[in-house]
PDB file of N, CA and C in Angstrom:
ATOM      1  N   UNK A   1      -3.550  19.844 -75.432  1.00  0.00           N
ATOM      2  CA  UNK A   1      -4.581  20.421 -74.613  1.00  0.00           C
ATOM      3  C   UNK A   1      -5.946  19.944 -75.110  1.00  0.00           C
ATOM      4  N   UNK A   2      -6.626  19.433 -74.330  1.00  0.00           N
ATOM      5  CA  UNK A   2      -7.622  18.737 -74.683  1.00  0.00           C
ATOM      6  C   UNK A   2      -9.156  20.131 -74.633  1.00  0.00           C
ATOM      7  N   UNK A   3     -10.006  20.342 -75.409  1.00  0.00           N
ATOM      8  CA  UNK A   3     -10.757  21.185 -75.613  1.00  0.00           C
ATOM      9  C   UNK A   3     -12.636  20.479 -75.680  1.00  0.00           C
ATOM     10  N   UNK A   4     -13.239  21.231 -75.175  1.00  0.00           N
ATOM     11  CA  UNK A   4     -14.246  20.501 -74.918  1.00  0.00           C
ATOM     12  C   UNK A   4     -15.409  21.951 -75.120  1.00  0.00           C
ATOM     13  N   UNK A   5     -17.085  21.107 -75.340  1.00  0.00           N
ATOM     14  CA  UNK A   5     -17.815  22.209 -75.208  1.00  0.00           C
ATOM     15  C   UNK A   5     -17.263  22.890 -76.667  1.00  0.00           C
ATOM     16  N   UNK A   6     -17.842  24.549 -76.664  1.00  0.00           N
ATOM     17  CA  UNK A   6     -17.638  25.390 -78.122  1.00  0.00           C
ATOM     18  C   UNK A   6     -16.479  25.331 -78.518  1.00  0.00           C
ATOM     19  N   UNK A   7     -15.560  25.472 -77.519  1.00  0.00           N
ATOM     20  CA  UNK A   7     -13.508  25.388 -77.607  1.00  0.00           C
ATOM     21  C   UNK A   7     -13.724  24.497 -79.088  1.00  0.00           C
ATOM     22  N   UNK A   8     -13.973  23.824 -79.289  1.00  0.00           N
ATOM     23  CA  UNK A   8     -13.718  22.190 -80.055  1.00  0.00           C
ATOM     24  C   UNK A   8     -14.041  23.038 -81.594  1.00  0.00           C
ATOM     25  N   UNK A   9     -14.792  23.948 -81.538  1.00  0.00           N
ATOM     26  CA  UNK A   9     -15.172  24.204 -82.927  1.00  0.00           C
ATOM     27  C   UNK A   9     -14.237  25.449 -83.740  1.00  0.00           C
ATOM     28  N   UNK A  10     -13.796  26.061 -82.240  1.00  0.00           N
ATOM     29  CA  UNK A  10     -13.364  27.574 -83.305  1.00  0.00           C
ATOM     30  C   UNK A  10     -12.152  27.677 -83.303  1.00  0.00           C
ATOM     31  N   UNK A  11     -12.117  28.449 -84.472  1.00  0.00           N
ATOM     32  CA  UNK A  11     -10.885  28.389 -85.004  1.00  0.00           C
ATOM     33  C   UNK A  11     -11.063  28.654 -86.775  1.00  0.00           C
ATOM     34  N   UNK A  12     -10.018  28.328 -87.704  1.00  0.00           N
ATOM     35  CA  UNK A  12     -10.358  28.669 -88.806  1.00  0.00           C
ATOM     36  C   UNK A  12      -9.969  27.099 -89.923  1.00  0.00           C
ATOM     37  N   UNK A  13     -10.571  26.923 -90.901  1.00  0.00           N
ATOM     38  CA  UNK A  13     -10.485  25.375 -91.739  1.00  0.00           C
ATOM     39  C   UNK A  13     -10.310  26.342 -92.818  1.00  0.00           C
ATOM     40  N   UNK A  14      -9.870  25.179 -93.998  1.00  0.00           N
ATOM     41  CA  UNK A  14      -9.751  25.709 -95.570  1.00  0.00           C
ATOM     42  C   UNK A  14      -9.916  24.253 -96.056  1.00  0.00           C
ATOM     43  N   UNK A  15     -11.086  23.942 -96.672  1.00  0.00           N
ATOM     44  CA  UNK A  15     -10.937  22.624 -97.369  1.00  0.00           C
ATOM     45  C   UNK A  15     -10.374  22.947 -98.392  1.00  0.00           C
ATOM     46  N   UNK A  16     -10.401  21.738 -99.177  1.00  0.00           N
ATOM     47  CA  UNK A  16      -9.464  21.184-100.293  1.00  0.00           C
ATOM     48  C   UNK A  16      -9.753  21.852-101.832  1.00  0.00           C
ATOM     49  N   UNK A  17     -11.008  22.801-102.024  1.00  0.00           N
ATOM     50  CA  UNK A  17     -10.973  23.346-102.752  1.00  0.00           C
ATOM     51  C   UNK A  17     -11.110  24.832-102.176  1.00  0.00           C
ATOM     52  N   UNK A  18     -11.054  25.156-101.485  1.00  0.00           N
ATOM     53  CA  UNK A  18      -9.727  26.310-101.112  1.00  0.00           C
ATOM     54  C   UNK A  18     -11.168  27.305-100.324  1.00  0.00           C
ATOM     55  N   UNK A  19     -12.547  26.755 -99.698  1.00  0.00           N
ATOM     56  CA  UNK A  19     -13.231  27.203 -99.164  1.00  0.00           C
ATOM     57  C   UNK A  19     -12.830  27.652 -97.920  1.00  0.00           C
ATOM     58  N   UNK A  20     -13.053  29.225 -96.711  1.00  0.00           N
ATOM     59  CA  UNK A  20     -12.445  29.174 -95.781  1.00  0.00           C
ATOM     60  C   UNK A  20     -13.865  29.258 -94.709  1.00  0.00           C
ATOM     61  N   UNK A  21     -13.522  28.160 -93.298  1.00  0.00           N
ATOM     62  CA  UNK A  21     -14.928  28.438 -92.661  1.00  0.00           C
ATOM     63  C   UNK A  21     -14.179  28.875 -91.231  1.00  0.00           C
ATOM     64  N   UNK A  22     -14.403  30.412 -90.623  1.00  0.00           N
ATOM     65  CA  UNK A  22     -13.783  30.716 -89.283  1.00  0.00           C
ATOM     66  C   UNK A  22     -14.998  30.593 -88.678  1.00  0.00           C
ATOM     67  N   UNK A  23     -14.555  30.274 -87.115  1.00  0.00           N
ATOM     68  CA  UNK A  23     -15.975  30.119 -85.671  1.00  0.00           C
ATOM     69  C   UNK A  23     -14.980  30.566 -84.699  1.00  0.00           C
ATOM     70  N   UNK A  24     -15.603  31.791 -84.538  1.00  0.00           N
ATOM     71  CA  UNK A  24     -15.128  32.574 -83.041  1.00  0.00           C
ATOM     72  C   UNK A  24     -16.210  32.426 -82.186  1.00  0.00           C
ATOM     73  N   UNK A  25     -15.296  32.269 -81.044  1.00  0.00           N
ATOM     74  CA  UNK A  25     -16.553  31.988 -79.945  1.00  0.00           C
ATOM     75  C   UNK A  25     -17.046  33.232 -79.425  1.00  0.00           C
ATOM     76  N   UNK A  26     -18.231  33.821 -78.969  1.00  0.00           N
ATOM     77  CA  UNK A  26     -18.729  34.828 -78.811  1.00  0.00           C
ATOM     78  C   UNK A  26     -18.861  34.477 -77.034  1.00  0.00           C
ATOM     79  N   UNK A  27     -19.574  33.572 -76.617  1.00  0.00           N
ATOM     80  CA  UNK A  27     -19.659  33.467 -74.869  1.00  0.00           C
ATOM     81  C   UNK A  27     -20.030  32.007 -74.803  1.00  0.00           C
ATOM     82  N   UNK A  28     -19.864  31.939 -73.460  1.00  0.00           N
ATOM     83  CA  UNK A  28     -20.625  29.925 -73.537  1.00  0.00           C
ATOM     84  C   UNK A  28     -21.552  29.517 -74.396  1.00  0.00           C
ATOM     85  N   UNK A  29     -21.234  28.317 -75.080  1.00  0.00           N
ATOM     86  CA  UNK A  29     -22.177  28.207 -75.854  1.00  0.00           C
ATOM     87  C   UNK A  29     -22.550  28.535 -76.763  1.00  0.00           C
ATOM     88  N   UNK A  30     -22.049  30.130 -77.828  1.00  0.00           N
ATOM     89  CA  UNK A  30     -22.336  31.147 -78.259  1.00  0.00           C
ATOM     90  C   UNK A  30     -21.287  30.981 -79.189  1.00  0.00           C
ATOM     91  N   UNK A  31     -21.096  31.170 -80.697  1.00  0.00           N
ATOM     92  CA  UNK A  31     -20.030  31.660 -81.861  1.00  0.00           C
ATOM     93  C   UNK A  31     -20.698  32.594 -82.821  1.00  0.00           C
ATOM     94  N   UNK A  32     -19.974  33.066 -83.425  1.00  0.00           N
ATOM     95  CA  UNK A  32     -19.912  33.548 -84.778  1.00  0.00           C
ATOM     96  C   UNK A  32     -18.968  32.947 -86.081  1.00  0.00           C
ATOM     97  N   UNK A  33     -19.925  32.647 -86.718  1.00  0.00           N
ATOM     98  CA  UNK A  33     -19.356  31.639 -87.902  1.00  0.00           C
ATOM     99  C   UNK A  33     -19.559  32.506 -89.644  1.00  0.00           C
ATOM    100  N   UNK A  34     -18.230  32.674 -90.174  1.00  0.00           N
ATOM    101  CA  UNK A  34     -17.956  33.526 -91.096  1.00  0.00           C
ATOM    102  C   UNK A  34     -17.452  32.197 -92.331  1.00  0.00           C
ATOM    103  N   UNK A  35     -17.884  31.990 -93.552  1.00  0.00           N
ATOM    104  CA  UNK A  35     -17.456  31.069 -94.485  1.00  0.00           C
ATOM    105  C   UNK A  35     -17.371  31.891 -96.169  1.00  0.00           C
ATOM    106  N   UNK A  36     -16.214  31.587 -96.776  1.00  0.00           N
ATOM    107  CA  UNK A  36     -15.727  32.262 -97.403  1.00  0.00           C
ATOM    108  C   UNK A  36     -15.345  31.560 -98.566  1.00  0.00           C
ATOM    109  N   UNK A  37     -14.973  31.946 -99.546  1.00  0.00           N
ATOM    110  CA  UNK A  37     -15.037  31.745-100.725  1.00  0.00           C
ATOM    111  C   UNK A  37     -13.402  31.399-101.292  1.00  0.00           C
ATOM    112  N   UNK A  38     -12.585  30.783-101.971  1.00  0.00           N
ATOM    113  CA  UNK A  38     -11.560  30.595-102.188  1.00  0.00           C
ATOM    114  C   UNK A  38     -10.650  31.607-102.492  1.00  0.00           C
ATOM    115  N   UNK A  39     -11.146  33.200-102.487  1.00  0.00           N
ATOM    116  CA  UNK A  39     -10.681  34.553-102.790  1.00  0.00           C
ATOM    117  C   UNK A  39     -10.592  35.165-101.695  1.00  0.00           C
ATOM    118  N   UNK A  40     -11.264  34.583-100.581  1.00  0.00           N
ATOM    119  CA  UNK A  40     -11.692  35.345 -99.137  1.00  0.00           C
ATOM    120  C   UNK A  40     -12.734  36.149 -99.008  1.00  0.00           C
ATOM    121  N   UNK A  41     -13.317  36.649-100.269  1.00  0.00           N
ATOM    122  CA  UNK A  41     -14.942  36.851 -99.664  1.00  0.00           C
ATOM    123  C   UNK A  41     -15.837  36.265 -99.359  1.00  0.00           C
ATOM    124  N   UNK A  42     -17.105  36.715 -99.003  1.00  0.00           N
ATOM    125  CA  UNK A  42     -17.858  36.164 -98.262  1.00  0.00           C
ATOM    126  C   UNK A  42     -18.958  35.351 -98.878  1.00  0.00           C
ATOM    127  N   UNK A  43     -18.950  34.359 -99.004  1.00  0.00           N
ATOM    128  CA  UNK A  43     -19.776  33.822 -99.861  1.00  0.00           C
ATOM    129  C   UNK A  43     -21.437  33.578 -99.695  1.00  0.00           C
ATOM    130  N   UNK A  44     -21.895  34.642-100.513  1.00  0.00           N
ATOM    131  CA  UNK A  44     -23.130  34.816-100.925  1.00  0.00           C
ATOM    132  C   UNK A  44     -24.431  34.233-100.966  1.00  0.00           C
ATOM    133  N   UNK A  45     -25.626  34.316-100.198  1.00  0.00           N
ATOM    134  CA  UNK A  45     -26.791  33.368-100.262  1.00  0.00           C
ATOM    135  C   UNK A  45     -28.049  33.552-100.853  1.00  0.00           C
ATOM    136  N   UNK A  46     -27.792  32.550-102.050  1.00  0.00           N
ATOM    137  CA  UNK A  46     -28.947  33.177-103.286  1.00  0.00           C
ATOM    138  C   UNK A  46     -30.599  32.829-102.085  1.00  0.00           C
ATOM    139  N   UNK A  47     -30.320  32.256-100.816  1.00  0.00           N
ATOM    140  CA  UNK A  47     -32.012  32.152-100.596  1.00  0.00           C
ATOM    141  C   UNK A  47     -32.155  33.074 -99.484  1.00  0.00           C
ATOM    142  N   UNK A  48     -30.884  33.856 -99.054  1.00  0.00           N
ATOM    143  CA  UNK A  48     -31.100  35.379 -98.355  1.00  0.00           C
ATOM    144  C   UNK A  48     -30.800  36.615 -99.061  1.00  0.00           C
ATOM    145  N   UNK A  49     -31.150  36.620-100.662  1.00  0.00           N
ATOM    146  CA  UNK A  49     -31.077  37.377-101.945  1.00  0.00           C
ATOM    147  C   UNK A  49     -29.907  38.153-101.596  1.00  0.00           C
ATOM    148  N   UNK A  50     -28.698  36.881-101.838  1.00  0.00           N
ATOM    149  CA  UNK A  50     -27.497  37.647-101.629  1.00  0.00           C
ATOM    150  C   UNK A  50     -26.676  37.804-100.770  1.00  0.00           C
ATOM    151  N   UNK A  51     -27.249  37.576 -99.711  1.00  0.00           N
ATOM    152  CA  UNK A  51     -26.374  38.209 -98.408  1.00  0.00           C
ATOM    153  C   UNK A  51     -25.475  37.538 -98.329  1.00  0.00           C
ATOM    154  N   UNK A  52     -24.232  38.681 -97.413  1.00  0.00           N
ATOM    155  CA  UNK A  52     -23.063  37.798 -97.123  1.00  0.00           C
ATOM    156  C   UNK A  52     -23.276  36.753 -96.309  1.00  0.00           C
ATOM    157  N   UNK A  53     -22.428  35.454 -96.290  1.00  0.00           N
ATOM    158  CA  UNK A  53     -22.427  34.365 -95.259  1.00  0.00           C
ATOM    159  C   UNK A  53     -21.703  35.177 -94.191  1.00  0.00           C
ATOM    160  N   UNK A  54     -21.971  36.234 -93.061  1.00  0.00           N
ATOM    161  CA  UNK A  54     -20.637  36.672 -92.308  1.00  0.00           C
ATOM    162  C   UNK A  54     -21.390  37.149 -90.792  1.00  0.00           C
ATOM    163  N   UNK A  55     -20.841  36.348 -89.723  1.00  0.00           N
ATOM    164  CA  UNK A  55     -21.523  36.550 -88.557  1.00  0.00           C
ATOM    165  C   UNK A  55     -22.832  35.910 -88.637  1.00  0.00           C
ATOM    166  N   UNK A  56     -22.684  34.609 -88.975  1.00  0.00           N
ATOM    167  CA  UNK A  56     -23.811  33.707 -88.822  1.00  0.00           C
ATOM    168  C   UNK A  56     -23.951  33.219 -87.334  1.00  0.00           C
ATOM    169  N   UNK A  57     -25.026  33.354 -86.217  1.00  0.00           N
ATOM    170  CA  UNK A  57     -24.915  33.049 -85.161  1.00  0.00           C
ATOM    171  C   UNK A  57     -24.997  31.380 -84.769  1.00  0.00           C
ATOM    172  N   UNK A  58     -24.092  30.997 -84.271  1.00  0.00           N
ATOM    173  CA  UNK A  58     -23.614  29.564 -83.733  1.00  0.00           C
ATOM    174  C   UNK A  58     -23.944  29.204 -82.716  1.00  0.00           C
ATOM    175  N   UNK A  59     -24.800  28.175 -81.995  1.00  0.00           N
ATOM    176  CA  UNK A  59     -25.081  27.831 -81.250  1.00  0.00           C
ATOM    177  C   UNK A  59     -24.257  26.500 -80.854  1.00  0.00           C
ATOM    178  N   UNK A  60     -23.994  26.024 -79.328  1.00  0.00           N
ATOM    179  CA  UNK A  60     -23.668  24.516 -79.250  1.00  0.00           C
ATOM    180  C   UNK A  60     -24.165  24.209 -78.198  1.00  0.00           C
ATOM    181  N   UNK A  61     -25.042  22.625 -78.412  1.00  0.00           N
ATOM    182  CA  UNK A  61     -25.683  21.831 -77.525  1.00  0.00           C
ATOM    183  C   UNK A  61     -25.298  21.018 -76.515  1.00  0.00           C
ATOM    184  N   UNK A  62     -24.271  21.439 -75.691  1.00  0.00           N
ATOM    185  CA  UNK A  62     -23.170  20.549 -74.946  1.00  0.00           C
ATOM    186  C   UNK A  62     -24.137  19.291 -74.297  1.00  0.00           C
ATOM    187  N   UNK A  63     -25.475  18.653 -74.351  1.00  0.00           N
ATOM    188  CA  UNK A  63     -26.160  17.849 -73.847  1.00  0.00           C
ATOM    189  C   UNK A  63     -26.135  16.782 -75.125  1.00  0.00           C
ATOM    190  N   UNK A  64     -26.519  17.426 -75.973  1.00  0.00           N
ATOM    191  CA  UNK A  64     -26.756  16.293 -77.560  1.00  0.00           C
ATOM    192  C   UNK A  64     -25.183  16.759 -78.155  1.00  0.00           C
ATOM    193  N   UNK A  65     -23.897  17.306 -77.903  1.00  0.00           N
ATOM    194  CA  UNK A  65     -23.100  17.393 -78.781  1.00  0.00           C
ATOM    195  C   UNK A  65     -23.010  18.025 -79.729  1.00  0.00           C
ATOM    196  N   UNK A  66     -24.689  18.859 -80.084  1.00  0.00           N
ATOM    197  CA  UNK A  66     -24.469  19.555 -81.586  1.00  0.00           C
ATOM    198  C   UNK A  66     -23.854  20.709 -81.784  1.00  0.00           C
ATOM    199  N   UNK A  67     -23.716  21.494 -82.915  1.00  0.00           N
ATOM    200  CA  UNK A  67     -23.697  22.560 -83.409  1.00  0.00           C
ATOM    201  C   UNK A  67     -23.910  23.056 -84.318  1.00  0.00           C
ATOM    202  N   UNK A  68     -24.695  23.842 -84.105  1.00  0.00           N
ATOM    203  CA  UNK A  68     -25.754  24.365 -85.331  1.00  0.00           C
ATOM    204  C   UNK A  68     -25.738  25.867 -85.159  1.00  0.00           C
ATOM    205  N   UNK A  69     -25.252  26.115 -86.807  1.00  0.00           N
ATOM    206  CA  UNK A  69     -25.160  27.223 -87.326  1.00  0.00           C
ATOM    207  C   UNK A  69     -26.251  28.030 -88.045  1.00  0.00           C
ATOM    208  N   UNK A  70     -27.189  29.437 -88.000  1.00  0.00           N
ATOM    209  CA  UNK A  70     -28.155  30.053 -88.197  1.00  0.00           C
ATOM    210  C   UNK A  70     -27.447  30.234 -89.434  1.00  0.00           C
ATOM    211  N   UNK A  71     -28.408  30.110 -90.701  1.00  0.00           N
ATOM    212  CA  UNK A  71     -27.994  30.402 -91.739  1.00  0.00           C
ATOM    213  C   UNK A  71     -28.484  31.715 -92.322  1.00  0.00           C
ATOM    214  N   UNK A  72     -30.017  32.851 -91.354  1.00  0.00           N
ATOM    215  CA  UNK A  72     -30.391  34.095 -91.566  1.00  0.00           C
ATOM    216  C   UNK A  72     -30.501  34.295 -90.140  1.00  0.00           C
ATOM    217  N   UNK A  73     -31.868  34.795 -89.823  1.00  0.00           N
ATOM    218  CA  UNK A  73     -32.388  35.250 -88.767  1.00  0.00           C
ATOM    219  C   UNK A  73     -32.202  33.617 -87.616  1.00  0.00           C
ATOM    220  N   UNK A  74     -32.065  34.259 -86.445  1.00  0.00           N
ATOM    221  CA  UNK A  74     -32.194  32.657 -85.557  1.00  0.00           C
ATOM    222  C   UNK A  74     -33.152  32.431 -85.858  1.00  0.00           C
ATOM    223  N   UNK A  75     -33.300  30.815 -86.074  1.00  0.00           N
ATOM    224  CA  UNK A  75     -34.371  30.168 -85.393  1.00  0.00           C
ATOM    225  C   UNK A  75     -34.783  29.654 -86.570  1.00  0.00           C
ATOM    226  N   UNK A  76     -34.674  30.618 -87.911  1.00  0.00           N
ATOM    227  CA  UNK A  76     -35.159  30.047 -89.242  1.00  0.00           C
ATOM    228  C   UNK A  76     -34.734  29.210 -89.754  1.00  0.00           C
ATOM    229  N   UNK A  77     -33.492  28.608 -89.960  1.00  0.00           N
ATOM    230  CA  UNK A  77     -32.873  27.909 -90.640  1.00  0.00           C
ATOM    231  C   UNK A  77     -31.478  27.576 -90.591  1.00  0.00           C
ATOM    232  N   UNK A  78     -31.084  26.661 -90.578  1.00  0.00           N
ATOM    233  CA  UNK A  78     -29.363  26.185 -90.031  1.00  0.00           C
ATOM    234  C   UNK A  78     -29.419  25.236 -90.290  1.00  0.00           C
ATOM    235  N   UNK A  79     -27.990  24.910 -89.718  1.00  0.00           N
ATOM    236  CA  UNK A  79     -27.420  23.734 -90.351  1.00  0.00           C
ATOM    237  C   UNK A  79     -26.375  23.156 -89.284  1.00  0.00           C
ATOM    238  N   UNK A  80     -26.285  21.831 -89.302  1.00  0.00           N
ATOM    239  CA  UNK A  80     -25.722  21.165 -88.013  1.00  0.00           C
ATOM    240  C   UNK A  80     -24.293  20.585 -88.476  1.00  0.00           C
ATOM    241  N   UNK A  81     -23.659  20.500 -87.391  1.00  0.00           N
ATOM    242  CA  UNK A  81     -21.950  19.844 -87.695  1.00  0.00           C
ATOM    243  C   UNK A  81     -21.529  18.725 -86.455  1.00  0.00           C
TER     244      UNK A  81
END
């Protein structure tokens, strides 16, 4: 089944040193992206003093292909895949 648009991203990975990154899709266009630690908690952001990585809001650019993940508040800071 061929998947296109946000489809393409969610779901759940575990790289090779045993990190886990899930992306549920929330609505068109729209995810929630949860990344985790090799224990399954939530791994921690020393430049949001701490906070969990959990329900990071996901955006995707179906025009440019991107997807970019809010790493606090929207708009401040993310990171692209």
């Amino acid at each position: 089944m061929l998947r296109n648009g946000i489809a393409q991203f969610v779901g759940s990975w575990v790289s090779e040193s045993g990190y886990h990154l899930r992306i549920k899709k929330v609505c068109k266009g729209r995810a929630s992206v949860d990344f985790l630690d090799p224990r399954g908690a939530p791994v921690r952001c020393p430049y949001l003093g701490g906070a969990p990585s959990l329900k990071m809001v996901a955006h995707y650019d179906d025009y440019n292909g991107m997807f970019e993940v809010d790493l606090w508040e929207e708009g401040k800071g993310s990171f692209w895949i």
